[in-house]
Protein backbone atom coordinates (compact mmCIF):
# COMPACT_ATOMS: atom_id res chain seq x y z
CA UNK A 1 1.14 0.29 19.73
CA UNK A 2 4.54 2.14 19.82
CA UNK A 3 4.72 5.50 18.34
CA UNK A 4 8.86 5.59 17.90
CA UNK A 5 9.06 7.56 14.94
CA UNK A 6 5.21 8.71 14.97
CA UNK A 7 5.84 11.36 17.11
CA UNK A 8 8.20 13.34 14.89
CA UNK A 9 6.68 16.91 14.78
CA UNK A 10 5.76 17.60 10.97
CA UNK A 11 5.65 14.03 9.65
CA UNK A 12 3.16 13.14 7.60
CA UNK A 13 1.72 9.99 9.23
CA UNK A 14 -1.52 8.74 10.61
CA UNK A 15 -2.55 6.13 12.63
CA UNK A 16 -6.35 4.35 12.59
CA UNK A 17 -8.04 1.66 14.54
CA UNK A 18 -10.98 -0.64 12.86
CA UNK A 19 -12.63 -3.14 14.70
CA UNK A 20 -15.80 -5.19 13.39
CA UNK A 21 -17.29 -8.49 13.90
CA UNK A 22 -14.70 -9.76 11.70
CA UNK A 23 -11.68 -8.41 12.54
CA UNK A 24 -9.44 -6.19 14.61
CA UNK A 25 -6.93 -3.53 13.49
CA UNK A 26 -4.66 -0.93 14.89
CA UNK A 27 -2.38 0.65 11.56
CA UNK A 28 0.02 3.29 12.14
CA UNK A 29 1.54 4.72 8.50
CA UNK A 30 4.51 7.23 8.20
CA UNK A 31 4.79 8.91 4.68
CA UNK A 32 8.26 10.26 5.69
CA UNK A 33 9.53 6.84 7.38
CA UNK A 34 12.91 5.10 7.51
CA UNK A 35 10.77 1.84 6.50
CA UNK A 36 10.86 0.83 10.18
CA UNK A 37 8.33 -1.78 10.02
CA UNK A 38 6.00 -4.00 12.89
CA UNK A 39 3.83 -6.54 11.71
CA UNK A 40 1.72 -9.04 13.71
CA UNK A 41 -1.41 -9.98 11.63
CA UNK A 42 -2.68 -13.61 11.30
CA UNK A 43 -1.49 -13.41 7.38
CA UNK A 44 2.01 -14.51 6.96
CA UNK A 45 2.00 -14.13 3.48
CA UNK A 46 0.79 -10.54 3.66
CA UNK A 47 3.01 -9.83 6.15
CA UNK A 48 6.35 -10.07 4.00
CA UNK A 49 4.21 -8.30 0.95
CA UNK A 50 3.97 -5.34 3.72
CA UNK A 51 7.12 -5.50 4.51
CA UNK A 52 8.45 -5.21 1.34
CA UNK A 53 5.90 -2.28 0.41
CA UNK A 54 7.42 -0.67 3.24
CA UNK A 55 10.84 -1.70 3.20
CA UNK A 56 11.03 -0.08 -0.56
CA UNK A 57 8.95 2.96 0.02
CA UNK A 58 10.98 3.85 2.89
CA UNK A 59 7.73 4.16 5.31
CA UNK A 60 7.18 3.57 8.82
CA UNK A 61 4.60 1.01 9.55
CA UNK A 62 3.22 -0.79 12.21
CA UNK A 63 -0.27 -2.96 11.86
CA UNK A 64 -1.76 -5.15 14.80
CA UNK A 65 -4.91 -7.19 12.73
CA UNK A 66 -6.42 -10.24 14.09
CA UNK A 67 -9.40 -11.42 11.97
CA UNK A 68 -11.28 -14.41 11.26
CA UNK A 69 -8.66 -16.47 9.63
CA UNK A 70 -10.79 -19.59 10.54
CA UNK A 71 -13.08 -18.98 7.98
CA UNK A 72 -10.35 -17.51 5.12
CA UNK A 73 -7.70 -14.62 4.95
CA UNK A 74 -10.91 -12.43 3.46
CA UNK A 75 -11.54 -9.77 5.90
CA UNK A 76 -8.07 -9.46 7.32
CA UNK A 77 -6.38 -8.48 4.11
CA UNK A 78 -9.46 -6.67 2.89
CA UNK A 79 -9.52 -4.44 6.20
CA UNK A 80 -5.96 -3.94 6.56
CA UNK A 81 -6.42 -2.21 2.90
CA UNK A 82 -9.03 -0.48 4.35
CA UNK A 83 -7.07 0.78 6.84
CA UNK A 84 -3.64 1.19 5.22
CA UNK A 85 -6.02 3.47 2.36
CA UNK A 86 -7.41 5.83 5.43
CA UNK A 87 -4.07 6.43 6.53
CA UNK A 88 -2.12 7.07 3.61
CA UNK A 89 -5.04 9.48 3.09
CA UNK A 90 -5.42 11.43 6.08
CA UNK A 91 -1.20 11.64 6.36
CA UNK A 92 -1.03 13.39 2.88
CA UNK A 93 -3.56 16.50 3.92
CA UNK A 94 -3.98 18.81 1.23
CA UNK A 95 -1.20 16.85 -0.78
CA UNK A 96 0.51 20.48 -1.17
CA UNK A 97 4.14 20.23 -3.04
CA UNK A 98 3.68 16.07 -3.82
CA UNK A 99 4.93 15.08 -7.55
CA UNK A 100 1.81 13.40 -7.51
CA UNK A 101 2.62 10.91 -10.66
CA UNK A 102 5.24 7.79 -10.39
CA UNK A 103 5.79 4.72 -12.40
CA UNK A 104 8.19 2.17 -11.33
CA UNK A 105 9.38 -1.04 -13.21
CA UNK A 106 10.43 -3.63 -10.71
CA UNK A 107 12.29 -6.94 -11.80
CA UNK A 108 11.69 -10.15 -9.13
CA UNK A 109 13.91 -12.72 -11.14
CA UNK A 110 11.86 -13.88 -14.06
CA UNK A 111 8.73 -11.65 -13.25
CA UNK A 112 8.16 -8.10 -14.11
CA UNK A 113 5.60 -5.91 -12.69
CA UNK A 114 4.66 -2.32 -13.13
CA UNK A 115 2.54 0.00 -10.93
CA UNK A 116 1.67 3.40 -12.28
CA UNK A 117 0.15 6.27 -9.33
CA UNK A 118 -1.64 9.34 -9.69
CA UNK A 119 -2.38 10.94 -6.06
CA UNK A 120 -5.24 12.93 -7.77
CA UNK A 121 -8.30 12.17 -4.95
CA UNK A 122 -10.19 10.01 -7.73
CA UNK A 123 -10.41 6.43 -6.77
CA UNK A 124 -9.90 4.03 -10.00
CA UNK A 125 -8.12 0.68 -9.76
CA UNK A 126 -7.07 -1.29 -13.15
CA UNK A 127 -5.31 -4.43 -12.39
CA UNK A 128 -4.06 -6.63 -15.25
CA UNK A 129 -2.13 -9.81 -13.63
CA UNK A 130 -2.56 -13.51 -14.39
CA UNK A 131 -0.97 -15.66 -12.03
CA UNK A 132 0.22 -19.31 -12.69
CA UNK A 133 -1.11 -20.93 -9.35
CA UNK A 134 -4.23 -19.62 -7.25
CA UNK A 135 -2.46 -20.00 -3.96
CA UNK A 136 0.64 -19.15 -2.22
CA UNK A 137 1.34 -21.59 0.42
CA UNK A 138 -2.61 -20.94 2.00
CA UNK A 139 -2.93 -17.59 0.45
CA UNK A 140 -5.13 -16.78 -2.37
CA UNK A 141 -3.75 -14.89 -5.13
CA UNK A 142 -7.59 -13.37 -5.41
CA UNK A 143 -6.83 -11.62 -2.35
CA UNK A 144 -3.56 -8.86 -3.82
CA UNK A 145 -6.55 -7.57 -5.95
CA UNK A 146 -8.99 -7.34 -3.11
CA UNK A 147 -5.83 -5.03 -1.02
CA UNK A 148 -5.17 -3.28 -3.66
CA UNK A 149 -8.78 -2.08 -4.90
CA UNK A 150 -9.18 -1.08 -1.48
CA UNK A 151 -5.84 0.59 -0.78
CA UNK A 152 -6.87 2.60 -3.99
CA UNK A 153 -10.50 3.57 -2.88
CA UNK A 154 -9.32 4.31 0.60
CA UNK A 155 -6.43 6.41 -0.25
CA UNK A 156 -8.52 7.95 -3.16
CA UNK A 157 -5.55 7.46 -5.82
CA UNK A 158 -5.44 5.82 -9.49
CA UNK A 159 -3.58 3.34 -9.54
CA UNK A 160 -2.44 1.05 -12.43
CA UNK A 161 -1.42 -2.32 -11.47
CA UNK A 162 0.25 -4.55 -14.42
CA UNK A 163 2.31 -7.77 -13.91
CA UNK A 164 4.02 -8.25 -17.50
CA UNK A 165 5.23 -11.93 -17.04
CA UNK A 166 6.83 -14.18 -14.85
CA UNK A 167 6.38 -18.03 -14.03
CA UNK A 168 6.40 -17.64 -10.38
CA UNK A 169 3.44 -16.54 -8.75
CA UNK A 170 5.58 -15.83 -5.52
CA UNK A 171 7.68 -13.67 -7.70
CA UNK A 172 4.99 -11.71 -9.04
CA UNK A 173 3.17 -10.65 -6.46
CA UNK A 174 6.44 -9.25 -4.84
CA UNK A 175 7.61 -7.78 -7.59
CA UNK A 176 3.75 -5.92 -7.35
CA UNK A 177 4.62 -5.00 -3.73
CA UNK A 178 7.88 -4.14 -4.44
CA UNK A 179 6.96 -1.32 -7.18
CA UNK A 180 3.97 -0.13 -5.08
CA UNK A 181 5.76 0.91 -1.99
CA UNK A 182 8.31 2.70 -5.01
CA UNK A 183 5.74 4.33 -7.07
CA UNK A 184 3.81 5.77 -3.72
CA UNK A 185 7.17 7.16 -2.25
CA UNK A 186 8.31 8.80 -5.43
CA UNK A 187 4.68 10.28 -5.91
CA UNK A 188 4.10 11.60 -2.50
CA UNK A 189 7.77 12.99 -2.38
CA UNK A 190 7.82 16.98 -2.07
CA UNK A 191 9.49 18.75 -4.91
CA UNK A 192 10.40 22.19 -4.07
CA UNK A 193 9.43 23.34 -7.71
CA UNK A 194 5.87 22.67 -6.75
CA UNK A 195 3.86 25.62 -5.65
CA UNK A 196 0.41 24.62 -3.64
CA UNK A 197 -1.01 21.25 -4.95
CA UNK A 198 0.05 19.95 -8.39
CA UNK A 199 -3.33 20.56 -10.34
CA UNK A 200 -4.99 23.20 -12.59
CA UNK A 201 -7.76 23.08 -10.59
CA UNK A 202 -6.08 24.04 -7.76
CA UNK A 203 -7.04 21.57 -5.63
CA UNK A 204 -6.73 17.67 -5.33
C-alpha cells in the first residue's frame, strides 16, 4: 500500500491489516489528511460512501478489502468498519487538545441527515433512519447500520446517527456519509484553548 502522506512526522494516522476466512483488508487512515483517497474493495457502493466520508472530512485514506462478495457484501463492509474503527482509534492517542463534540446538518437534495459525535472512549451507537427501498443497486441499506455500529465500537465514540427525511434512499445514505466524515473532522480538530484531554475526569 502507498504511504504518500502517511509518512508525515506528527500526523495522526494509523494503518491496520485484517485478514480472516472471510475477507482481506489493508486500511491506512490519516486524521490530519488532505482527503487524498484510494479505494479498491469489491463494494462499489461503499466505495463512493468512503469517498465522500473522506472527501468531506478532509482525511487521507487508502483501503485494499477483498471479501466474500459471492455470498453478500456482509463481511466486507462489516470488516472494513472494523478496521476503519481501529484506526481512527489508535491515530487519536490520548485524544489530548480534540473539541471532542460535533454536530453537522448535511442537505443531499431532498434528504436531510444529521450525525452528532462525542470522542469520549464509550462505545454507543443510536441510529434512527428509514429508508424507502432496501437496496441500492445490489447493496443493502441494512448494511450503513452494520458500518456504522462498528465504526462506533471500534473507534470507541458515541455517535448519533439520524436521517430526518428524504425520498431517495441514494440521497440519504450520502447525505449520512457526508455529515460523518464532517462531524469526525470538526470533533477530532485541535483547539488551542484545550489544555490535556477535554474531560473532568481527566482522561478519555
Amino acid at each position: 500500500m502507498a504511504q504518500d502522506n502517511f509518512a508525515a512526522a506528527g500526523a495522526r494516522r494509523s494503518e491496520v491489516a485484517r485478514k480472516t476466512n472471510e475477507t482481506d483488508i489493508k486500511l491506512a487512515f490519516g486524521v490530519d489528511g488532505t482527503g487524498d483517497v484510494n479505494l479498491e474493495t469489491d463494494v462499489p457502493f461503499l466505495n463512493h460512501m468512503l469517498d465522500l466520508f473522506a472527501k468531506h472530512g478532509q482525511f487521507d485514506l487508502k483501503v485494499e478489502a477483498r471479501g466474500d462478495v459471492d455470498i453478500d457484501d456482509h463481511h466486507t463492509v462489516e470488516d472494513i468498519g472494523i478496521c476503519l474503527g481501529q484506526t481512527l482509534r489508535e491515530a487519536l492517542g490520548d485524544k489530548a487538545g480534540i473539541k471532542r463534540y460535533a454536530s453537522v446538518f448535511v442537505p443531499m437534495d431532498e434528504a436531510l441527515a444529521q450525525v452528532i459525535v462525542d470522542v469520549s472512549n464509550r462505545p454507543h451507537f443510536e441510529y434512527r433512519a428509514e429508508y424507502p427501498s432496501q437496496t441500492v443497486g445490489s447493496f443493502s441499506t441494512e448494511l450503513v447500520h452494520e458500518f456504522l455500529w462498528k465504526l462506533a465500537l471500534e473507534s470507541r465514540i458515541t455517535l448519533h446517527v439520524i436521517v430526518h427525511y428524504g425520498k431517495n434512499t441514494h440521497h440519504m445514505i450520502e447525505a449520512v456519509f457526508k455529515a460523518l466524515g464532517r462531524a469526525l473532522d470538526e470533533a477530532t480538530q485541535i483547539d488551542p484553548r484545550v489544555k490535556g484531554v477535554p474531560s473532568t475526569k481527566g482522561v478519555l
